[in-house]
N, C-alpha and C. Protein backbone atom coordinates (compact mmCIF):
# COMPACT_ATOMS: atom_id res chain seq x y z
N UNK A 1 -20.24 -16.08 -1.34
CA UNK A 1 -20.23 -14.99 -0.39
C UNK A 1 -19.41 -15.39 0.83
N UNK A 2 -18.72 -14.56 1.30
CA UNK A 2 -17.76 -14.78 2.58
C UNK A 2 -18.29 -14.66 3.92
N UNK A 3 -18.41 -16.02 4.41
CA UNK A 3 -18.88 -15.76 6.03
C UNK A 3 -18.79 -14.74 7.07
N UNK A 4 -19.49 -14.50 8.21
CA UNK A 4 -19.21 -13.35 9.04
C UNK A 4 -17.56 -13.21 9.45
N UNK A 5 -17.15 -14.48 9.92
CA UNK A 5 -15.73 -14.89 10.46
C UNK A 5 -14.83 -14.01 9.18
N UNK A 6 -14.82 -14.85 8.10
CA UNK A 6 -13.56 -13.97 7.03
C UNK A 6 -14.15 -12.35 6.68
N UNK A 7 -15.24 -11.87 7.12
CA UNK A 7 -15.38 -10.44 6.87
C UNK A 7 -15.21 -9.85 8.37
N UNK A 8 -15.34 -10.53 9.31
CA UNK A 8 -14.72 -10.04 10.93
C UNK A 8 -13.04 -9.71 10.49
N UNK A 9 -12.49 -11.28 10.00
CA UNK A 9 -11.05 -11.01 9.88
C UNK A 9 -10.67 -9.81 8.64
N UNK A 10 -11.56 -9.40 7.97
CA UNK A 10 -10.45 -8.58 6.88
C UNK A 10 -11.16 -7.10 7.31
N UNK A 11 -12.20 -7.20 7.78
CA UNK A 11 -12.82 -5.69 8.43
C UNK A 11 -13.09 -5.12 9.93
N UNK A 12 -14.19 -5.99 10.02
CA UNK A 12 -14.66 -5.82 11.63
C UNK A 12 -13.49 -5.47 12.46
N UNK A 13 -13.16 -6.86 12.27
CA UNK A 13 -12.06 -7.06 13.67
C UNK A 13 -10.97 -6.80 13.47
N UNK A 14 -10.43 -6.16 12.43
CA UNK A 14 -9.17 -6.29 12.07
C UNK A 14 -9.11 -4.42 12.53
N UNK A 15 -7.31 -4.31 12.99
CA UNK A 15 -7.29 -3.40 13.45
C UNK A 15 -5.49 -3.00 12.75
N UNK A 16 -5.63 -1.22 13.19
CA UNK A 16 -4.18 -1.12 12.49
C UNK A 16 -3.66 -1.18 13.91
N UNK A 17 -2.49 -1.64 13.92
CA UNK A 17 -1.47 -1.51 15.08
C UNK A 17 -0.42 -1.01 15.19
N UNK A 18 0.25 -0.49 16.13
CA UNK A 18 1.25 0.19 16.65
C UNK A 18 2.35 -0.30 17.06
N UNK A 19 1.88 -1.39 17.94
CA UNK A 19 3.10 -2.42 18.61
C UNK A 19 3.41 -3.40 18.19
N UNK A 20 4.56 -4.28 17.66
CA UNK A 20 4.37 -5.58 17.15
C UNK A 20 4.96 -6.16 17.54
N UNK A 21 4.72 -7.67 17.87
CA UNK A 21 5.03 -8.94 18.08
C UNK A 21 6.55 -9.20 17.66
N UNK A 22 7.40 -9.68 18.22
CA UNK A 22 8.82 -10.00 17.75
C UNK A 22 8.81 -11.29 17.01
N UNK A 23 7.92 -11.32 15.87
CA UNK A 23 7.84 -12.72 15.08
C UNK A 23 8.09 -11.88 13.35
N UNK A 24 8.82 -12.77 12.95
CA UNK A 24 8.92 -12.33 11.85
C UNK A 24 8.35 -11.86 10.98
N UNK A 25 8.30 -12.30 9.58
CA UNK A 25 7.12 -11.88 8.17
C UNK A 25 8.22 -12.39 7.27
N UNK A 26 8.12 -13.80 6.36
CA UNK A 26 9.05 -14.03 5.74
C UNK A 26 8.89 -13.71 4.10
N UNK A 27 9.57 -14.17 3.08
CA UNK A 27 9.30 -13.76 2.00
C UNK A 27 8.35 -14.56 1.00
N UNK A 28 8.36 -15.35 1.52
CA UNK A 28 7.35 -16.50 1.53
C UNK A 28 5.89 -15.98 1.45
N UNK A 29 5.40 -15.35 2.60
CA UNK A 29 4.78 -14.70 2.81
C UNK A 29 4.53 -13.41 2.01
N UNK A 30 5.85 -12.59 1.97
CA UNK A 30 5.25 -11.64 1.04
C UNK A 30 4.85 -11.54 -0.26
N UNK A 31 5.47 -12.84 -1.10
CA UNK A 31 5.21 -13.33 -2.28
C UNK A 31 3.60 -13.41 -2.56
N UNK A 32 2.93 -14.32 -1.23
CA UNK A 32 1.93 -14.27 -1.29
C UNK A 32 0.77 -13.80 -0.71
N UNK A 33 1.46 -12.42 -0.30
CA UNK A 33 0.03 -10.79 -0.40
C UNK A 33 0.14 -10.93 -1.91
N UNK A 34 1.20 -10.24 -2.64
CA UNK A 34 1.46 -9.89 -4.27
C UNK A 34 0.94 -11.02 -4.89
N UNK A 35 1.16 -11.94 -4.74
CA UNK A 35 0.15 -13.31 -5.76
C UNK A 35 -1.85 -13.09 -5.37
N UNK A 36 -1.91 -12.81 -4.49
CA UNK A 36 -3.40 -12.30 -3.88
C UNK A 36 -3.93 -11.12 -4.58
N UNK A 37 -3.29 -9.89 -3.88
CA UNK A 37 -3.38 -8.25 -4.31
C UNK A 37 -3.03 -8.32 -5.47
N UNK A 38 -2.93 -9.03 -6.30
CA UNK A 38 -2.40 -8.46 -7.80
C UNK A 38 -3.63 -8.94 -8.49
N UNK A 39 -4.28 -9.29 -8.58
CA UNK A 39 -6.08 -9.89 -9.23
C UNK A 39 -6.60 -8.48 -8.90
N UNK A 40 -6.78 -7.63 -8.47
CA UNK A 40 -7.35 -6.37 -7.91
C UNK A 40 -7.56 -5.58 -9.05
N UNK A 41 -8.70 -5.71 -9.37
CA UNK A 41 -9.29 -4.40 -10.53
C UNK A 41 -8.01 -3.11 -10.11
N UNK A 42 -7.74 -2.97 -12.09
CA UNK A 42 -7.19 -1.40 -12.00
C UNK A 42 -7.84 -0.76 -13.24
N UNK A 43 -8.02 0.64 -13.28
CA UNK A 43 -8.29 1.25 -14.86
C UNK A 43 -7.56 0.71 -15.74
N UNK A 44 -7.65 0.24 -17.20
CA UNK A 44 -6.64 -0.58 -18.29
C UNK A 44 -6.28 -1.42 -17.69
N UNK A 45 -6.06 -2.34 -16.76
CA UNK A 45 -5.62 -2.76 -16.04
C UNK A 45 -3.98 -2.53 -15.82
N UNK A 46 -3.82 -1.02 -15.73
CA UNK A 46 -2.39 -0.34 -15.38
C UNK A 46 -1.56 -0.49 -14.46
N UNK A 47 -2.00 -1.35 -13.59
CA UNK A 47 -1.20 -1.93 -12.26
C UNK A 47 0.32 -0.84 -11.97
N UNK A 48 -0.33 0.38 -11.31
CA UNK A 48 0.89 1.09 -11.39
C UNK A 48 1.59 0.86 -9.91
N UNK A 49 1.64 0.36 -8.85
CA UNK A 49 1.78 -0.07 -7.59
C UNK A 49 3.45 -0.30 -7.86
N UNK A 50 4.02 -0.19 -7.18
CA UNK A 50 5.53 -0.52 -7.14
C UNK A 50 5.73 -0.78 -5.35
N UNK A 51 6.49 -1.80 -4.45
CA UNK A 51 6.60 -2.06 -3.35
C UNK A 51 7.77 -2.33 -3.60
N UNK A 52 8.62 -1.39 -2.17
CA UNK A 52 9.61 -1.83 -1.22
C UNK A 52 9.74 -2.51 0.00
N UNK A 53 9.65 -3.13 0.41
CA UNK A 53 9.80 -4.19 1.80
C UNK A 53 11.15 -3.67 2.48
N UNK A 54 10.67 -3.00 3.11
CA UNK A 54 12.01 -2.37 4.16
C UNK A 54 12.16 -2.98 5.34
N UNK A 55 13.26 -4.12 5.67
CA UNK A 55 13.60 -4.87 6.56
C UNK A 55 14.99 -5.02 7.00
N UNK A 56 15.41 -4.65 6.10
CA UNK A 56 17.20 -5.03 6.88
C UNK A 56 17.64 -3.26 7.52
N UNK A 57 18.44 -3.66 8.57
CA UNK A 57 18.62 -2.99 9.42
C UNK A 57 19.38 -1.73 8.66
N UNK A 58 20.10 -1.62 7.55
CA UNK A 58 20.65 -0.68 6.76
C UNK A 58 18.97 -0.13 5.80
N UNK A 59 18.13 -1.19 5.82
CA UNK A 59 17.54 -0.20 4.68
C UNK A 59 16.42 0.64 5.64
N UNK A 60 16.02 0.28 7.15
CA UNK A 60 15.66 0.83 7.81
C UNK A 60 15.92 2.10 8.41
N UNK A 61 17.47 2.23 8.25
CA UNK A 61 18.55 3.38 8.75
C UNK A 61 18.51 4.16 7.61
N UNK A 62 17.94 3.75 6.29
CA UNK A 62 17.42 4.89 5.33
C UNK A 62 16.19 5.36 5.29
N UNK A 63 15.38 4.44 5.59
CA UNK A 63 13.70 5.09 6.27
C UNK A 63 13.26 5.94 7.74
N UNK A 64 14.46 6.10 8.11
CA UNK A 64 14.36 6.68 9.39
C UNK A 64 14.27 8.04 9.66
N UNK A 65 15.02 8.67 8.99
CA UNK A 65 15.00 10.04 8.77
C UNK A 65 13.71 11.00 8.08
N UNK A 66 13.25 9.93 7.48
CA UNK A 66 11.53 10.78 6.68
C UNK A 66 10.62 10.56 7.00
N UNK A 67 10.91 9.78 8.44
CA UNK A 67 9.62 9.48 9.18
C UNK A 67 9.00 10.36 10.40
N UNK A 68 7.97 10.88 10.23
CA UNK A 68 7.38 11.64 11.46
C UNK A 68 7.86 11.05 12.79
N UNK A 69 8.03 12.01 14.00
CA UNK A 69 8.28 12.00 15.33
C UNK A 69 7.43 10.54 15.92
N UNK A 70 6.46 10.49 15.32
CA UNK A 70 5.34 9.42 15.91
C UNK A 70 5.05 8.54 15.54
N UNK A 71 5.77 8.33 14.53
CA UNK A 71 5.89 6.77 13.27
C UNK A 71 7.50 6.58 13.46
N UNK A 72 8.19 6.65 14.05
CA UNK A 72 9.47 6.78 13.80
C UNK A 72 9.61 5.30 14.42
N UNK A 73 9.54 5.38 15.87
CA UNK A 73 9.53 3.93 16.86
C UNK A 73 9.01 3.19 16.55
N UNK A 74 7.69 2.98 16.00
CA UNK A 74 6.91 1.40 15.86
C UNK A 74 6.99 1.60 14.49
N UNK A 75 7.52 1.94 13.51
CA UNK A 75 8.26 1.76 12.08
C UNK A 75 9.55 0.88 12.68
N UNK A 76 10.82 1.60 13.50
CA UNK A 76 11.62 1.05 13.45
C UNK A 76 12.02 -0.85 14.24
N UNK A 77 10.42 -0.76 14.90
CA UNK A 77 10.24 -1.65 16.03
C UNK A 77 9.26 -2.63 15.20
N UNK A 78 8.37 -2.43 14.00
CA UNK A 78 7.75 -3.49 12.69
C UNK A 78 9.09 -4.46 12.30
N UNK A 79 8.31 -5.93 12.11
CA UNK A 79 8.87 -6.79 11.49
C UNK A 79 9.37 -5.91 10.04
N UNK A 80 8.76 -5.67 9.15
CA UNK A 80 9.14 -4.72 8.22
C UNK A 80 7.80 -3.62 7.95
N UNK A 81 8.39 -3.04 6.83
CA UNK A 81 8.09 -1.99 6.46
C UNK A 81 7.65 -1.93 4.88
N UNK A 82 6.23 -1.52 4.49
CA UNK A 82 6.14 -1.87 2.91
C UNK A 82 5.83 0.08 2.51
N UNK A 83 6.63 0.03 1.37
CA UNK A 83 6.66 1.68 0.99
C UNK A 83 5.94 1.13 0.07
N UNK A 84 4.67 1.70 -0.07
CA UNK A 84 3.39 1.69 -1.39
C UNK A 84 3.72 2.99 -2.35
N UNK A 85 4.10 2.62 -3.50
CA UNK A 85 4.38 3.31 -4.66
C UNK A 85 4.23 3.43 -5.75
N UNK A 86 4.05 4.14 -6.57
CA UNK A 86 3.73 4.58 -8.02
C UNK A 86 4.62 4.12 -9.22
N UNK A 87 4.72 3.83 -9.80
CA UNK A 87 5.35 4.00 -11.35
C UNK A 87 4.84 5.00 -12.38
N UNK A 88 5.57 6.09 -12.44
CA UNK A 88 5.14 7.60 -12.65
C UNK A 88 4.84 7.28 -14.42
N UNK A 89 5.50 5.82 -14.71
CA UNK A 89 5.17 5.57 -16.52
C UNK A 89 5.18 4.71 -16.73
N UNK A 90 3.82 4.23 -15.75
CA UNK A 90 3.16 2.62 -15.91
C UNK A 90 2.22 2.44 -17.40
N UNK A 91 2.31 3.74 -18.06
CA UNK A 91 1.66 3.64 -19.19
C UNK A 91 2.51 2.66 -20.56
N UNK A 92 4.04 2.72 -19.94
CA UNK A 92 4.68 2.08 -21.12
C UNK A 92 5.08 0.80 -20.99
N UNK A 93 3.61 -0.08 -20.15
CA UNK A 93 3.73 -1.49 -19.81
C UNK A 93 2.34 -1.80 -20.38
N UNK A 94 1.86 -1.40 -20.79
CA UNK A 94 0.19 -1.34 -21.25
C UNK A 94 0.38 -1.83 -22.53
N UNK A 95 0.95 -1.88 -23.53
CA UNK A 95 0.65 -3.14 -24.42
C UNK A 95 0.99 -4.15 -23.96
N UNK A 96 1.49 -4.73 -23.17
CA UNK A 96 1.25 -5.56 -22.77
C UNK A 96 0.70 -6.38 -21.25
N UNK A 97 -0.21 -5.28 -20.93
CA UNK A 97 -0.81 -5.65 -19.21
C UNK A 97 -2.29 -5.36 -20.07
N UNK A 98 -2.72 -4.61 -21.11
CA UNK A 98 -3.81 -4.47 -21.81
C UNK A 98 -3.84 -4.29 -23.47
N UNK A 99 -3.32 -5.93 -23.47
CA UNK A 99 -2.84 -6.43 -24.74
C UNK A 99 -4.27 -5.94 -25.92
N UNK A 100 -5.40 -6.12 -25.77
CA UNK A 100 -6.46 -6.32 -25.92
C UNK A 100 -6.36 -5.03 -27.47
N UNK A 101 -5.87 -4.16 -26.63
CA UNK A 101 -5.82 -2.59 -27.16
C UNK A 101 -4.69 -1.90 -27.23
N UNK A 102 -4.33 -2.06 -28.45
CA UNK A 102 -2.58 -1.68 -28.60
C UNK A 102 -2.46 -0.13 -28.59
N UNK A 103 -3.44 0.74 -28.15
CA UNK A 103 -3.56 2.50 -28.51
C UNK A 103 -3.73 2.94 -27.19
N UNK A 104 -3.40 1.88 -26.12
CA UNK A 104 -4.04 2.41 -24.72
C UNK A 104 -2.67 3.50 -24.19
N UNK A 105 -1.72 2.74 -24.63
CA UNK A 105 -0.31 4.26 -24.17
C UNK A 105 -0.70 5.34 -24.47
N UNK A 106 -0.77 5.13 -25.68
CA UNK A 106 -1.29 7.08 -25.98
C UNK A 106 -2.37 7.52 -25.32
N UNK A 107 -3.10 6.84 -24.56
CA UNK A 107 -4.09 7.79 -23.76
C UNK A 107 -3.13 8.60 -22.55
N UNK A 108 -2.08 8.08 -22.40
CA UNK A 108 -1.00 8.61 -21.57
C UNK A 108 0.05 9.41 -21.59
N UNK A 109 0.76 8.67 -22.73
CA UNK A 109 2.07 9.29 -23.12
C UNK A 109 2.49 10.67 -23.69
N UNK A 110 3.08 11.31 -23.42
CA UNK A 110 3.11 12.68 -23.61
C UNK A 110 3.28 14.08 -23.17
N UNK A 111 3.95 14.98 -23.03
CA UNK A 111 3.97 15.76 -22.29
C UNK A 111 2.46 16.50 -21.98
N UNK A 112 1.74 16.78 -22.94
CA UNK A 112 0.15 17.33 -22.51
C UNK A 112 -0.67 16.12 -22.01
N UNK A 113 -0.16 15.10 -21.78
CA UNK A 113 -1.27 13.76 -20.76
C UNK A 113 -0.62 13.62 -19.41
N UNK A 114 0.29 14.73 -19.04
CA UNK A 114 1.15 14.41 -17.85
C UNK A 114 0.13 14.36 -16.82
N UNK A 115 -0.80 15.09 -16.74
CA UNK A 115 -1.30 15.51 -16.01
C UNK A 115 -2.74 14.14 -15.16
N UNK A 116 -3.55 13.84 -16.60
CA UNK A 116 -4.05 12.51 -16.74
C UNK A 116 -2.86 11.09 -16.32
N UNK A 117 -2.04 11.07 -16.86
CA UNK A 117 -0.94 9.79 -16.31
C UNK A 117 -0.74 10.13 -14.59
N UNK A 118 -0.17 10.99 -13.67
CA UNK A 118 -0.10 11.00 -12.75
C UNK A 118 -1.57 10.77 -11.93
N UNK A 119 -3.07 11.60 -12.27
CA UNK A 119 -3.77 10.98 -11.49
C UNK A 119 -4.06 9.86 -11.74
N UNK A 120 -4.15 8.82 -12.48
CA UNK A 120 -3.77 7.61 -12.77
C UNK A 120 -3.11 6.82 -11.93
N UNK A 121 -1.75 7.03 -11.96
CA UNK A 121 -1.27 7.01 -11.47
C UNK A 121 -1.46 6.39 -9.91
N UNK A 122 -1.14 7.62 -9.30
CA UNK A 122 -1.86 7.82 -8.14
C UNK A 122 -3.44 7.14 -7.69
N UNK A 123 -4.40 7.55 -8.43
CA UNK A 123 -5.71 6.89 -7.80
C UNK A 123 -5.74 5.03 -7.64
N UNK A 124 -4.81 4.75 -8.79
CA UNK A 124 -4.84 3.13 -9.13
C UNK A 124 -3.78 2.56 -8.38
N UNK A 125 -2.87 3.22 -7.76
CA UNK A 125 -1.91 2.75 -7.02
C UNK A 125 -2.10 3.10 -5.47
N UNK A 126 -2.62 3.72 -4.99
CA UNK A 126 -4.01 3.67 -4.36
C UNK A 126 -4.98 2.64 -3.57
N UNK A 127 -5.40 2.64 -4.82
CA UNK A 127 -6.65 1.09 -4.84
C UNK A 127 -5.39 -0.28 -4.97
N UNK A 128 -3.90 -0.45 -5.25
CA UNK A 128 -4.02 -1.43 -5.02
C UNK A 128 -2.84 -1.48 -3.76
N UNK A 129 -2.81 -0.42 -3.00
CA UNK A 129 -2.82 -0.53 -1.98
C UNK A 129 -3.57 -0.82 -1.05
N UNK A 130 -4.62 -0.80 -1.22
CA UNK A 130 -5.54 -1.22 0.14
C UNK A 130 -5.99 -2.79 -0.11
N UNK A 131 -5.72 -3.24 -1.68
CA UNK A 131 -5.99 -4.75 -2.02
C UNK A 131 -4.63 -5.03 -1.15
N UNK A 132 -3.46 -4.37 -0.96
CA UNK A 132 -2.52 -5.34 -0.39
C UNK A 132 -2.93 -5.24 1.20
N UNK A 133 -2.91 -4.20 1.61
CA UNK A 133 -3.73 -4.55 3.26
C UNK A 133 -4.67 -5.55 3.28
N UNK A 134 -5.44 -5.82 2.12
CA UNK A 134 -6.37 -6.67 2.49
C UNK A 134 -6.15 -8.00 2.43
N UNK A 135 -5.25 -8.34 1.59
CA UNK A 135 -4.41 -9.42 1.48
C UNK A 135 -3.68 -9.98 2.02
N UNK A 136 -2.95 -8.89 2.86
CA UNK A 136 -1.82 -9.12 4.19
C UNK A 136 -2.94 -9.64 5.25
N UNK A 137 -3.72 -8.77 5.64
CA UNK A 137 -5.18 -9.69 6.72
C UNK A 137 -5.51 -10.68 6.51
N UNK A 138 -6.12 -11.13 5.16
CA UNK A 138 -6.36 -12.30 4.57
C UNK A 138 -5.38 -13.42 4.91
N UNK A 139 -4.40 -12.98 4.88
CA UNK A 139 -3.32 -14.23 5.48
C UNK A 139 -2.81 -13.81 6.76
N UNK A 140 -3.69 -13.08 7.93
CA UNK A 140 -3.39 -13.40 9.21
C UNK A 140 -1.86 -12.23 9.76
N UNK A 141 -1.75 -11.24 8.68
CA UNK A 141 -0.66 -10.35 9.11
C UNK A 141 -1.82 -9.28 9.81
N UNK A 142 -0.79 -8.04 10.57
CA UNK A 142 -1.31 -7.42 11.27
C UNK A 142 -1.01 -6.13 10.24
N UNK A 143 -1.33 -5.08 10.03
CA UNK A 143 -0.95 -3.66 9.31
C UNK A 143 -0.67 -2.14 10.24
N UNK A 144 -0.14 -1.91 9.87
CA UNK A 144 0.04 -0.50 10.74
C UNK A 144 0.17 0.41 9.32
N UNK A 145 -1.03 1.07 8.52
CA UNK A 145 -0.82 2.23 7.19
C UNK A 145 -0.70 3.31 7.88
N UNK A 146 0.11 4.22 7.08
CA UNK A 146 0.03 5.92 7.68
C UNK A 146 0.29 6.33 6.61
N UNK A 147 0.46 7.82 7.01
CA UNK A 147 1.05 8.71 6.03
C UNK A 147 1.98 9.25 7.55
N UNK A 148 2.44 10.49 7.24
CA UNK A 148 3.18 11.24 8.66
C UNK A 148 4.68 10.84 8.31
N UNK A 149 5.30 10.96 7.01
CA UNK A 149 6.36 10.72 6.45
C UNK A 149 6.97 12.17 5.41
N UNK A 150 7.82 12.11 4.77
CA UNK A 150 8.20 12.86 3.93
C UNK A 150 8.75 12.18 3.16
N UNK A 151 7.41 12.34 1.73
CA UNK A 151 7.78 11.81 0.88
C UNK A 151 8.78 12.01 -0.26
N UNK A 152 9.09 13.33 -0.07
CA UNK A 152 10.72 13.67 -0.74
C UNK A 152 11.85 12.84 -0.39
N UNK A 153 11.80 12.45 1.13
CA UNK A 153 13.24 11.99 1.58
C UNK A 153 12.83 10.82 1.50
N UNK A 154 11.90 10.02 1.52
CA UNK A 154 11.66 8.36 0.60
C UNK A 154 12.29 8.47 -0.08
N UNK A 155 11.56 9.36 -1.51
CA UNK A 155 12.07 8.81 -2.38
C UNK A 155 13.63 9.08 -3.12
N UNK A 156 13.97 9.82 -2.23
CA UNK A 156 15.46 10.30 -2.67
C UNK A 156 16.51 9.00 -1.97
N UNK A 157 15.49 8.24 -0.99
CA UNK A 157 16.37 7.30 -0.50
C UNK A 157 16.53 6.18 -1.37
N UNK A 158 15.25 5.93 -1.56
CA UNK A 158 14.49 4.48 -2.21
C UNK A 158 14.40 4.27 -3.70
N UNK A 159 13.76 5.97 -4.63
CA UNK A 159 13.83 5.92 -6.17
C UNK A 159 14.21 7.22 -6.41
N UNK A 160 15.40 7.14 -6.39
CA UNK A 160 16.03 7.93 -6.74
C UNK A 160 16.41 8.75 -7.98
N UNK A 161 15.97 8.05 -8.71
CA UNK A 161 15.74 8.71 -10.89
C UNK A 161 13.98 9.10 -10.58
N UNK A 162 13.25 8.34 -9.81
CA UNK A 162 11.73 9.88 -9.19
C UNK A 162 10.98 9.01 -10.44
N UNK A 163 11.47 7.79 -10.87
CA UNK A 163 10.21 7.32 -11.85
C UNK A 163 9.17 6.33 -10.89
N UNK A 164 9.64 6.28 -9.93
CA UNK A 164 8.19 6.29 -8.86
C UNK A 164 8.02 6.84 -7.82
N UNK A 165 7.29 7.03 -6.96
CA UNK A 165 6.77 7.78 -6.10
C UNK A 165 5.83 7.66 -4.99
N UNK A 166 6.51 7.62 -4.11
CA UNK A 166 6.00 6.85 -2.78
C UNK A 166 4.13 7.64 -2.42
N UNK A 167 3.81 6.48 -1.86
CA UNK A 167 2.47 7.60 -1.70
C UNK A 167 1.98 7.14 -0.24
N UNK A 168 2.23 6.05 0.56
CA UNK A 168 2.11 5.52 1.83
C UNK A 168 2.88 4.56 2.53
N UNK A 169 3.02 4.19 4.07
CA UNK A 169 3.72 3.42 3.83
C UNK A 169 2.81 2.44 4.47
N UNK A 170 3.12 0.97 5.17
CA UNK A 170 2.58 -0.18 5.47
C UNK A 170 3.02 -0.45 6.36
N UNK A 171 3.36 -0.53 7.81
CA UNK A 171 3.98 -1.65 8.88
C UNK A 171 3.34 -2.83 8.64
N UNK A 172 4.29 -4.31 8.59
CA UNK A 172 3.45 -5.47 8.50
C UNK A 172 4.46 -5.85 9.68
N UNK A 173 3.37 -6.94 10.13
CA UNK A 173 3.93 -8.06 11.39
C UNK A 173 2.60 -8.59 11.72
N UNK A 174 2.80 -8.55 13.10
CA UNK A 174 1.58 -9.46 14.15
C UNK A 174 1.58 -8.13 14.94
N UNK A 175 1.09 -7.87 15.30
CA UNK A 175 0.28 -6.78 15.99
C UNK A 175 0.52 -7.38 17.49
N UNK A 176 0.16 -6.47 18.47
CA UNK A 176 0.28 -6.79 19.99
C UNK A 176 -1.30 -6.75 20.37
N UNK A 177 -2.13 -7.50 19.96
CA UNK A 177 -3.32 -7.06 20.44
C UNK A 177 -3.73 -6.53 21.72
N UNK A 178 -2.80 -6.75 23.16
CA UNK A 178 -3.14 -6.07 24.47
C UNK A 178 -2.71 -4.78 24.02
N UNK A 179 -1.78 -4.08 22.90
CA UNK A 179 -1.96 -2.96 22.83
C UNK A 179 -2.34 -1.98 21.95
N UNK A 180 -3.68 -2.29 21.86
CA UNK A 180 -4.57 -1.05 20.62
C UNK A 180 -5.28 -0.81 21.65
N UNK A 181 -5.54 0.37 20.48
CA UNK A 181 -6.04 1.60 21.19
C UNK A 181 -7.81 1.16 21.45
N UNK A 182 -8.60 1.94 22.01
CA UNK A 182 -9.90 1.36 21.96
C UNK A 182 -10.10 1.75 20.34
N UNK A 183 -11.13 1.49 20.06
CA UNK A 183 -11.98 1.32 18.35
C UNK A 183 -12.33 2.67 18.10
N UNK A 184 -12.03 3.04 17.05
CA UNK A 184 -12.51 4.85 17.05
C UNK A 184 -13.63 4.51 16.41
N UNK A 185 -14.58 5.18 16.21
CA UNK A 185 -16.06 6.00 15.64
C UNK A 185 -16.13 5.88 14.08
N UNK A 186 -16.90 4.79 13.82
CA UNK A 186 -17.36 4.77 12.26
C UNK A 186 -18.44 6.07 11.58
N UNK A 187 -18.60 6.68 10.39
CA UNK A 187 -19.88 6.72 10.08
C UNK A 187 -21.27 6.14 9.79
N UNK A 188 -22.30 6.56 10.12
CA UNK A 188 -23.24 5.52 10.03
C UNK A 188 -23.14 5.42 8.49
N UNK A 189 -24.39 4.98 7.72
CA UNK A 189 -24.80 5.18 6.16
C UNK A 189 -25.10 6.30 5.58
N UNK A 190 -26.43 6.48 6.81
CA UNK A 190 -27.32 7.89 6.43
C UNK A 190 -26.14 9.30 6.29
N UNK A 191 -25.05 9.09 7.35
CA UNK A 191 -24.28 9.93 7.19
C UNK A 191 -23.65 10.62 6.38
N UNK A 192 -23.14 9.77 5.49
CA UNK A 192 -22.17 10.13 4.57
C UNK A 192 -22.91 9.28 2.99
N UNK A 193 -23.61 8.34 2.66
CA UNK A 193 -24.17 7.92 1.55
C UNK A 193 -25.29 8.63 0.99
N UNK A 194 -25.91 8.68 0.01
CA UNK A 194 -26.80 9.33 -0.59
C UNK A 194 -27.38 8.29 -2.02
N UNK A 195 -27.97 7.95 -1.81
CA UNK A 195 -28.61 7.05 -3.22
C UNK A 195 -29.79 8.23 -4.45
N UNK A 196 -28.87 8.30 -5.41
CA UNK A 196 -29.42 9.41 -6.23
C UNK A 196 -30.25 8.65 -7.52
């Protein structure tokens, strides 16, 4: 079980930020969120997640334009930028990511499973987005997630044949801790849980 300290650092205390630190994020580093976040339970184990690391000053000048009025500056002012994304036919990696069961594609493949493959899709790419926030904390990065983008002009920048599909993005760096905001308002338990 994980002490108060490593559940302060990946929950409590950990905060999204706005402003960041002029210190890098090397690749070094990003290798190892993805060596971390990739152990992360998926359905079949479909690992449909696809990441862009948007850092050089040209690939930033393509993320700029689909970014909301209010993500625009501390996007362009992040050490980088991680576009969390889909693989719209992560089903035709499944014999071999869920060797186990050589019939697991066809629970997918097909024009009448389109519908099942995308929430798939989507829900599992998802979940291993927030294993990579948690992973990036885990090793002491700061996160800034949003949405407040347009995800058409992502992906017309970024995947352009549309066989994946952006669904959030990530600011990583070091955070400015003198500048967050105060702590917004959790729900309690009773609030929102129900034990049936």
């Amino acid at each position: 079980m994980l002490d108060d300290k490593a559940i302060d650092l990946l929950f409590r205390n950990a905060r999204t930020h706005n402003v960041w630190l002029d210190k890098p994020v090397n690749d070094s580093q990003l290798r190892r969120i993805y060596d971390i976040m990739k152990w992360g339970p998926t359905s079949a184990n479909c690992q449909p997640m696809r990441i862009v690391f948007v850092r050089s000053k040209e690939a930033k000048d393509k993320l700029a334009p689909a970014l909301g009025p209010t993500n625009r500056e501390k996007t362009m002012k992040a050490p980088l930028t991680a576009i969390i994304a889909h693989d719209s036919r992560f089903y035709e990696h499944l014999p071999r990511m869920f060797a186990h069961n050589q019939t697991a594609r066809s629970w997918f493949d097909g024009v009448e499973k389109t519908a099942l493959a995308e929430a798939t899709a989507f829900r599992n790419g998802t979940l291993q987005g927030a294993y990579f926030i948690i992973a990036a904390r885990a090793l002491g990065l700061d996160c800034g997630p949003m949405s407040g983008f347009d995800n058409i002009k992502v992906d017309a920048a970024f995947f352009p044949d549309r066989r994946f599909q952006s669904n959030f993005l990530v600011n990583l760096g070091y955070g400015d801790p003198a500048q967050l905001m105060p702590r917004n308002a959790r729900f309690e338990f009773d609030e929102v849980c129900r034990i049936a």
